[in-house]
PDB file of N, CA and C in Angstrom:
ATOM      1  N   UNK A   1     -17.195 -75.051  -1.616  1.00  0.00           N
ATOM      2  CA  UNK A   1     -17.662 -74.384  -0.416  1.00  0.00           C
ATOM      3  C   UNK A   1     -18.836 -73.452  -0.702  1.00  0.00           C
ATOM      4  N   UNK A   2     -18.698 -72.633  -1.413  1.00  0.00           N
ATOM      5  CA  UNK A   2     -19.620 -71.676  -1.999  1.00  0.00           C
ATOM      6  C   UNK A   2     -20.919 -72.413  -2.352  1.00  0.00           C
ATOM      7  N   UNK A   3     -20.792 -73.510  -3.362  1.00  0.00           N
ATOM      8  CA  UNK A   3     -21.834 -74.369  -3.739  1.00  0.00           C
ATOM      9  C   UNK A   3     -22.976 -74.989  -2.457  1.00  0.00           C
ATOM     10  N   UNK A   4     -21.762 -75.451  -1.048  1.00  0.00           N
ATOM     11  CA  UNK A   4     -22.475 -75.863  -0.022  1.00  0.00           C
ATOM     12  C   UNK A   4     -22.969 -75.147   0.885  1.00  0.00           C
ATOM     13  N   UNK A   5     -22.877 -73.525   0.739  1.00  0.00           N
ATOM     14  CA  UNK A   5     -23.758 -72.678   1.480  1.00  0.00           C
ATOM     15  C   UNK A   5     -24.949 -72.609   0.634  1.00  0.00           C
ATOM     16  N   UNK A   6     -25.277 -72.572  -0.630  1.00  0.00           N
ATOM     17  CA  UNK A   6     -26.305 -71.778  -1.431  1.00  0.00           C
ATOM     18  C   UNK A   6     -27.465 -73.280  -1.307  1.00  0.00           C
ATOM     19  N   UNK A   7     -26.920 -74.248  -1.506  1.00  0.00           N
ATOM     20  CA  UNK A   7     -27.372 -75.766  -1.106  1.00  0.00           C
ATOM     21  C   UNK A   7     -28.646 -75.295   0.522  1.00  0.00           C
ATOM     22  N   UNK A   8     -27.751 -74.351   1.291  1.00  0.00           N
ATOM     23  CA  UNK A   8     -28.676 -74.834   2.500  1.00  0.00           C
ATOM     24  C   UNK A   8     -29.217 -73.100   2.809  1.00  0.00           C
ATOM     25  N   UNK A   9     -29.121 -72.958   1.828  1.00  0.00           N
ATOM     26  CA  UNK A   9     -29.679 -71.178   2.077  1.00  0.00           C
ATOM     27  C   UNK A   9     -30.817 -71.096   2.165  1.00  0.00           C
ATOM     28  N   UNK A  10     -31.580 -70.323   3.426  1.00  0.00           N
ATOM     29  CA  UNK A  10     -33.078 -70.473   3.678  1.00  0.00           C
ATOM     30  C   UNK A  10     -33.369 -68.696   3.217  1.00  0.00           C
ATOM     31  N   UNK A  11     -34.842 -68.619   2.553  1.00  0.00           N
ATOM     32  CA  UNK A  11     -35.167 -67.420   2.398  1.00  0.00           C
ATOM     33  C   UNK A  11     -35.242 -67.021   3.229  1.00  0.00           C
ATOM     34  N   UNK A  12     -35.481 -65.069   3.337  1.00  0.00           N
ATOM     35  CA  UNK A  12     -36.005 -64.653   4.679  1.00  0.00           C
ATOM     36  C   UNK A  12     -36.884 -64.481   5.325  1.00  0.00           C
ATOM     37  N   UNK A  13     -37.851 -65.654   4.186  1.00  0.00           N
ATOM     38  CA  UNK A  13     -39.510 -65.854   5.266  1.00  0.00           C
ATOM     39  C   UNK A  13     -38.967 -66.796   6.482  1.00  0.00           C
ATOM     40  N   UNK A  14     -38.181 -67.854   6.389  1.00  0.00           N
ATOM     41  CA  UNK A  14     -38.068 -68.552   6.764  1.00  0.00           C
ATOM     42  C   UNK A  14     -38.672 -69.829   6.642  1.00  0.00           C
ATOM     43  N   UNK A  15     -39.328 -69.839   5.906  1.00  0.00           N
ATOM     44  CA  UNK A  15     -40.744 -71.377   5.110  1.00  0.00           C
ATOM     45  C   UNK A  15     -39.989 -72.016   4.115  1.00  0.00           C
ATOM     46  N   UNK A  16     -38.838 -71.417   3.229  1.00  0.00           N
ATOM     47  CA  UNK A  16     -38.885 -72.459   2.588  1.00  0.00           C
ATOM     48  C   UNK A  16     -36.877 -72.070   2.411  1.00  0.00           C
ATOM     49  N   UNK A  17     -36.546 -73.083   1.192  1.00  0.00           N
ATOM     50  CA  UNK A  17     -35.165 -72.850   1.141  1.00  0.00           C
ATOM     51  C   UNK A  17     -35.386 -71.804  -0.570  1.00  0.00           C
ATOM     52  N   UNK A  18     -34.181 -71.139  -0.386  1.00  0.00           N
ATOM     53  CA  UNK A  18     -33.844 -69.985  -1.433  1.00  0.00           C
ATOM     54  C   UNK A  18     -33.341 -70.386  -2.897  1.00  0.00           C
ATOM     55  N   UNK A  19     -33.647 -69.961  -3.466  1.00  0.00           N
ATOM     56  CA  UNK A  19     -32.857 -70.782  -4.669  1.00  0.00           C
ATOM     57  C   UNK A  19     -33.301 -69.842  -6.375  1.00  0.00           C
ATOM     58  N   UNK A  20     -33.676 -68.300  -5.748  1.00  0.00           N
ATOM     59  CA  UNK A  20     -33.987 -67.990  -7.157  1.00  0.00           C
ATOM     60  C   UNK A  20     -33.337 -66.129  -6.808  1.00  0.00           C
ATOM     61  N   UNK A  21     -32.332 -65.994  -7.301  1.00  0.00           N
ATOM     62  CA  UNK A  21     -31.767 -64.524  -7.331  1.00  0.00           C
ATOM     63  C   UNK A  21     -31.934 -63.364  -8.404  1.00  0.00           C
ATOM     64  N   UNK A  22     -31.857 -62.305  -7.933  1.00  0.00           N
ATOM     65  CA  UNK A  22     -31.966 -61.111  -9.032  1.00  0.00           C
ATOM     66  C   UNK A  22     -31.493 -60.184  -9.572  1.00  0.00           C
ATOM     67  N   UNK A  23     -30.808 -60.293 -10.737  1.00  0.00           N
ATOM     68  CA  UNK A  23     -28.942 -59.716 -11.329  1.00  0.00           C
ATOM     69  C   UNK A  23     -29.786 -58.275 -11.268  1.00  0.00           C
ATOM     70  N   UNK A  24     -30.625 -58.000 -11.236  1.00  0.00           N
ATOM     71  CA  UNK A  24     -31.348 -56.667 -11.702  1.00  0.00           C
ATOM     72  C   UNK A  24     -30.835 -55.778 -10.214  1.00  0.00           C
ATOM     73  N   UNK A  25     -31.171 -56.674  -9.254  1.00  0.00           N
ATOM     74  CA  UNK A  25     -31.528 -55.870  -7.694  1.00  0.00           C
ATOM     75  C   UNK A  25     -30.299 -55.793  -6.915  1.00  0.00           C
ATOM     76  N   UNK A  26     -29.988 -54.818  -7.009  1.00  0.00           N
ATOM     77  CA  UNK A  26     -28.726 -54.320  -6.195  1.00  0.00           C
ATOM     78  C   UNK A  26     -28.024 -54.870  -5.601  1.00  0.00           C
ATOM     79  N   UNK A  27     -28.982 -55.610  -4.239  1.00  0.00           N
ATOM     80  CA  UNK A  27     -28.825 -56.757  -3.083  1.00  0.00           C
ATOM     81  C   UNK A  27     -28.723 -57.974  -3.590  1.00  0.00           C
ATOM     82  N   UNK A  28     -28.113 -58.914  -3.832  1.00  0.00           N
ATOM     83  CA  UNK A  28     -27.915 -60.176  -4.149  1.00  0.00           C
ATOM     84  C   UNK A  28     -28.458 -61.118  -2.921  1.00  0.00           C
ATOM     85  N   UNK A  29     -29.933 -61.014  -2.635  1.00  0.00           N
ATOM     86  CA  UNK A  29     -30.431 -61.488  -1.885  1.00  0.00           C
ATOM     87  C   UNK A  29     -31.215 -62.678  -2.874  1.00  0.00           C
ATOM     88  N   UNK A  30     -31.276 -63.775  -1.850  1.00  0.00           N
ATOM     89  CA  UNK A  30     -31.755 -65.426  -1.960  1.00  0.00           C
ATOM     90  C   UNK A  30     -33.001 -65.234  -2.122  1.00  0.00           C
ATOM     91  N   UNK A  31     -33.890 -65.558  -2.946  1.00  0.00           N
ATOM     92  CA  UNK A  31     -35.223 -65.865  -2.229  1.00  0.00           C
ATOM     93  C   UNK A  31     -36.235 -67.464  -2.498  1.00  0.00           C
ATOM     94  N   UNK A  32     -37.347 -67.436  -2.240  1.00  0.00           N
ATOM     95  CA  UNK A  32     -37.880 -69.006  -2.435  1.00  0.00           C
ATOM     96  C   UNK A  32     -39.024 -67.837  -3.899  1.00  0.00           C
ATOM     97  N   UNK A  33     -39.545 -69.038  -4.218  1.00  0.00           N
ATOM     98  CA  UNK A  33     -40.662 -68.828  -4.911  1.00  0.00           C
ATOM     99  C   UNK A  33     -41.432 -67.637  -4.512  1.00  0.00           C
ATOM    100  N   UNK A  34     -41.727 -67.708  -3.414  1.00  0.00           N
ATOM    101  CA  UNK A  34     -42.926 -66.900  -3.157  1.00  0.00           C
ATOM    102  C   UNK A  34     -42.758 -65.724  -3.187  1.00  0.00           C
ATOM    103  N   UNK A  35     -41.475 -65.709  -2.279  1.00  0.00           N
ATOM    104  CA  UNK A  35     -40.861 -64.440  -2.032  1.00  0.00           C
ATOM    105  C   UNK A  35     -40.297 -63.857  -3.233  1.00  0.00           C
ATOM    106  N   UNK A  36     -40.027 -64.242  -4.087  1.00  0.00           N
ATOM    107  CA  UNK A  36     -39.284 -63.504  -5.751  1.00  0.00           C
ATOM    108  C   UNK A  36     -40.715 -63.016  -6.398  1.00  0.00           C
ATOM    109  N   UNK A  37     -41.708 -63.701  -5.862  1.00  0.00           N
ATOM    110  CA  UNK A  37     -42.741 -63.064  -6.749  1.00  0.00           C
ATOM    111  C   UNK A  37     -43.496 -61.818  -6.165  1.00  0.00           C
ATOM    112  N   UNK A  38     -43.374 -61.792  -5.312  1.00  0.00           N
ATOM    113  CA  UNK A  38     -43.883 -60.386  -4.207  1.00  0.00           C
ATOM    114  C   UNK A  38     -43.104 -59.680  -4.312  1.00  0.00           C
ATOM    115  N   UNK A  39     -41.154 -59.893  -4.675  1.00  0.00           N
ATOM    116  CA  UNK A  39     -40.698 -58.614  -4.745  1.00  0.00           C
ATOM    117  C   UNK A  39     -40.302 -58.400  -5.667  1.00  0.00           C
ATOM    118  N   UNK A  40     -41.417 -59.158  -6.843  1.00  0.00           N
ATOM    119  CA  UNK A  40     -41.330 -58.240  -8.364  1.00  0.00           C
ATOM    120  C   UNK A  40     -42.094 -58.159  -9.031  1.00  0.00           C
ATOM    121  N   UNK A  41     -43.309 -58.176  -8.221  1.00  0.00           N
ATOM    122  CA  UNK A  41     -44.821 -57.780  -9.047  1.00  0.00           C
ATOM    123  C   UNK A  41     -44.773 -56.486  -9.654  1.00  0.00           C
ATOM    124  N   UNK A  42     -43.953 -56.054  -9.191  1.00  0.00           N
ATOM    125  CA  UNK A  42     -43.714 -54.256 -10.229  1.00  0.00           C
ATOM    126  C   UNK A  42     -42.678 -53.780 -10.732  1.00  0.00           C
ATOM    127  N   UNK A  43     -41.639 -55.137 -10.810  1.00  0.00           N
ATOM    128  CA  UNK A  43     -40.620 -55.039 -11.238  1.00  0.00           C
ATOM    129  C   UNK A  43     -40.853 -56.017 -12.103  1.00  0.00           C
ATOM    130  N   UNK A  44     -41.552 -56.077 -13.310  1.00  0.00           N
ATOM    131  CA  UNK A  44     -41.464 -57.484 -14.493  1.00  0.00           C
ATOM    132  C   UNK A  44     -40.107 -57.296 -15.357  1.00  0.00           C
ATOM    133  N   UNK A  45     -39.622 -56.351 -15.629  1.00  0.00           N
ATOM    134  CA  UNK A  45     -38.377 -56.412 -15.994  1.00  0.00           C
ATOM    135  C   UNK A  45     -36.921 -57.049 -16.004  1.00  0.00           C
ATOM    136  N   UNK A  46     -37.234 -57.153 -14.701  1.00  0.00           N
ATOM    137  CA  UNK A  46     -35.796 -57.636 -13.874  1.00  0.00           C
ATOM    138  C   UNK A  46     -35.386 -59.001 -14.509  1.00  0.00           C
ATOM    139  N   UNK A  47     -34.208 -59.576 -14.780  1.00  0.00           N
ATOM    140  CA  UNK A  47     -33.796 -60.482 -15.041  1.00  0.00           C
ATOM    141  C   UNK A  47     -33.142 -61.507 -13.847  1.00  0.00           C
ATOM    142  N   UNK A  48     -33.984 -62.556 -13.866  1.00  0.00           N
ATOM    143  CA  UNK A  48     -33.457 -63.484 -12.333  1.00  0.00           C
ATOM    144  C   UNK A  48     -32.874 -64.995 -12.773  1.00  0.00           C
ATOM    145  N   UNK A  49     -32.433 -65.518 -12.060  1.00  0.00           N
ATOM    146  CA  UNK A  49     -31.627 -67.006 -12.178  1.00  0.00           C
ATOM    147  C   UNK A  49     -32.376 -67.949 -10.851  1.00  0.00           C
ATOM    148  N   UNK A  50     -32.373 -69.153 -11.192  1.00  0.00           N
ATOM    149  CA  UNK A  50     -32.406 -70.221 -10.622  1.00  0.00           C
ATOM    150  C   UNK A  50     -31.509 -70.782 -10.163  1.00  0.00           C
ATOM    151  N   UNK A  51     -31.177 -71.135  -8.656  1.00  0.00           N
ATOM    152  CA  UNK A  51     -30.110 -72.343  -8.587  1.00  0.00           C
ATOM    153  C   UNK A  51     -30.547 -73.275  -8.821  1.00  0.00           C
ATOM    154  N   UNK A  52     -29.832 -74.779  -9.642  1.00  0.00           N
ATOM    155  CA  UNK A  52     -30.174 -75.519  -9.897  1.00  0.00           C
ATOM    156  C   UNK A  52     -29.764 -76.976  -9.223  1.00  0.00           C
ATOM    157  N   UNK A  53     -28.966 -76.160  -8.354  1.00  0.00           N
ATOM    158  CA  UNK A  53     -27.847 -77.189  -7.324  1.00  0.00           C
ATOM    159  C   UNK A  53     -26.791 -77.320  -7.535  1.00  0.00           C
ATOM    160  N   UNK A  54     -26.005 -76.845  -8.815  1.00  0.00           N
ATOM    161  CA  UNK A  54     -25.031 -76.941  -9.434  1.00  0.00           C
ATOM    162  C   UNK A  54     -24.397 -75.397  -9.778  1.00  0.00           C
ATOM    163  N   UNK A  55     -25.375 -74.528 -10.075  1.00  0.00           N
ATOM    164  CA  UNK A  55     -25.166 -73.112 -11.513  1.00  0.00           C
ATOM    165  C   UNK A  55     -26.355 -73.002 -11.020  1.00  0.00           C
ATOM    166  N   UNK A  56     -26.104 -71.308 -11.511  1.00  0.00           N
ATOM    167  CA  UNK A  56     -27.381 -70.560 -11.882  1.00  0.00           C
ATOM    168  C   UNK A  56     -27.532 -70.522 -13.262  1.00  0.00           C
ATOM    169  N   UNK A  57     -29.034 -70.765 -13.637  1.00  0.00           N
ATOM    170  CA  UNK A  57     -29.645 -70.807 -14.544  1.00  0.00           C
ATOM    171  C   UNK A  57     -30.246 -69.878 -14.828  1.00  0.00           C
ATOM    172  N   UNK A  58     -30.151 -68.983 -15.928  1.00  0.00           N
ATOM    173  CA  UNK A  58     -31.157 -67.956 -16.704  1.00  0.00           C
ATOM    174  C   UNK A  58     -32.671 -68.537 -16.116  1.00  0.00           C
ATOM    175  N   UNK A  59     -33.497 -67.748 -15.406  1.00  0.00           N
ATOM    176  CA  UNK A  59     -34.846 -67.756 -15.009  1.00  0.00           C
ATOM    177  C   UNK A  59     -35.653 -66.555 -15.772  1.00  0.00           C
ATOM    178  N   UNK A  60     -37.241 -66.970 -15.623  1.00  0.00           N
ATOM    179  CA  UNK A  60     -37.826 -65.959 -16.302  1.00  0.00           C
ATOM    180  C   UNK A  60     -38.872 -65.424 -14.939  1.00  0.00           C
ATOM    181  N   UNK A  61     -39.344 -64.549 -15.017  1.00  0.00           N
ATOM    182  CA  UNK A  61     -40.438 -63.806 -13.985  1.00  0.00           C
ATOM    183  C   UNK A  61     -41.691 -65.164 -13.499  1.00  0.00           C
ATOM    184  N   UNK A  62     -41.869 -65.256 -15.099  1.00  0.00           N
ATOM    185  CA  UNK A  62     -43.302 -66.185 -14.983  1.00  0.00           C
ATOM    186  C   UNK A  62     -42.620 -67.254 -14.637  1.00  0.00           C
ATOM    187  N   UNK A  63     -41.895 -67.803 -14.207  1.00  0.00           N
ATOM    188  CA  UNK A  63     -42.078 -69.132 -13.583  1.00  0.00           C
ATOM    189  C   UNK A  63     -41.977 -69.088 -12.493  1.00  0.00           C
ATOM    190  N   UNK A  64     -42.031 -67.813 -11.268  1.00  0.00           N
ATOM    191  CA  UNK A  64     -42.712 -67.698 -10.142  1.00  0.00           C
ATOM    192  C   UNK A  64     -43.749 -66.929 -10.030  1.00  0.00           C
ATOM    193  N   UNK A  65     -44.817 -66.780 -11.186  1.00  0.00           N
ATOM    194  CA  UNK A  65     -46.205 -66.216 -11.311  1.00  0.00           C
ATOM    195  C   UNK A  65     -45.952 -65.087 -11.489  1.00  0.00           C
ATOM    196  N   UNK A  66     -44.880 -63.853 -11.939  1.00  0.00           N
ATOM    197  CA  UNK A  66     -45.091 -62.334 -12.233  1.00  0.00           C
ATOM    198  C   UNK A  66     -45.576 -62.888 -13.855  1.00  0.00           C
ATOM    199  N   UNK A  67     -46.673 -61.961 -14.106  1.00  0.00           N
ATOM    200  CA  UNK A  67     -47.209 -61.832 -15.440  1.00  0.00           C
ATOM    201  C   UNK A  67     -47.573 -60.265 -15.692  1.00  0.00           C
ATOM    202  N   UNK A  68     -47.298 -59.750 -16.936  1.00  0.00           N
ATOM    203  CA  UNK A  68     -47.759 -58.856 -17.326  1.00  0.00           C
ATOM    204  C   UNK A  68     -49.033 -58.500 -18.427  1.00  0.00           C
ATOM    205  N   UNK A  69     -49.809 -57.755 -17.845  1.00  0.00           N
ATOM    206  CA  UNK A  69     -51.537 -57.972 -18.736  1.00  0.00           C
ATOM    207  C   UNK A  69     -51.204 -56.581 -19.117  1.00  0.00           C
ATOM    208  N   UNK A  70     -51.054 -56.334 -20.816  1.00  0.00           N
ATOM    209  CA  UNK A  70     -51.157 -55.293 -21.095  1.00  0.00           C
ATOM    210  C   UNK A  70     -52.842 -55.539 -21.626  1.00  0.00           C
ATOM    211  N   UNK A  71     -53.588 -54.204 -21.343  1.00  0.00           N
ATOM    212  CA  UNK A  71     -54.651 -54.131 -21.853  1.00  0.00           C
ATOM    213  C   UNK A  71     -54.451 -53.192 -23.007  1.00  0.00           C
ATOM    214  N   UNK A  72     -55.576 -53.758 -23.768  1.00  0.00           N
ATOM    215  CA  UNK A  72     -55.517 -53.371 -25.149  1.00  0.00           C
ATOM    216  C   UNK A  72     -57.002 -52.644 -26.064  1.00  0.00           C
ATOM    217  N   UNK A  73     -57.615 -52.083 -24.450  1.00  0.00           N
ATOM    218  CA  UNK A  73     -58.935 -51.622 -24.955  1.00  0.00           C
ATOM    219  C   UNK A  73     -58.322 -50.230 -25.183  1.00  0.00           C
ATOM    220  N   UNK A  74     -59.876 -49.490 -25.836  1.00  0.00           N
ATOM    221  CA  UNK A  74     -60.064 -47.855 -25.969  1.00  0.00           C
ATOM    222  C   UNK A  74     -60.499 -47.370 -24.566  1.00  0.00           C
ATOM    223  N   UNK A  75     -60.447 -47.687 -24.084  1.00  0.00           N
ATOM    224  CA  UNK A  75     -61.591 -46.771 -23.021  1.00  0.00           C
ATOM    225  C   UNK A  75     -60.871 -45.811 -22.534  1.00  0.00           C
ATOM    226  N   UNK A  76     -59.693 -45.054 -22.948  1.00  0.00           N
ATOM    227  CA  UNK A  76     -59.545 -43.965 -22.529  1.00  0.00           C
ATOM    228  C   UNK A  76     -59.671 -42.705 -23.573  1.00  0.00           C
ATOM    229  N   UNK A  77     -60.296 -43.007 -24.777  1.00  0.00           N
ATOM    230  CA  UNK A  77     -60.354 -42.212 -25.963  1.00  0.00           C
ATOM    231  C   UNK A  77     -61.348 -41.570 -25.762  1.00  0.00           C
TER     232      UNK A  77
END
């Protein structure tokens, strides 16, 4: 039963279906791609999962585009 709700779970854009969660974020809210990456462009930390249709799967940031650019110049010396 559980399996056949998460199967038809739509994000809350409403565009696409949900399928990537975030053990980090309080709310155990669904989201699609797009939406996991907008609500963790400043959260690179967070640790998220994939449904895979079956299980959640250990996910990483970057595979819905959060990247972190540390810069590595002087220019504040």
């Amino acid at each position: 039963m559980e399996h056949e709700a998460l199967i038809s779970t739509r994000c809350a854009c409403e565009r696409r279906r949900a399928s990537w969660r975030c053990k980090e974020c309080h709310q155990r809210t669904m989201f699609c791609h797009e939406c996991m990456q907008n609500a963790h462009l400043e959260m690179p930390f967070h640790r998220i999962q994939k449904w895979t249709g079956q299980y959640f799967r250990p996910g990483s940031l970057w595979e819905v585009g959060v990247c972190v650019i540390v810069d590595h110049s002087n220019t504040n010396r």
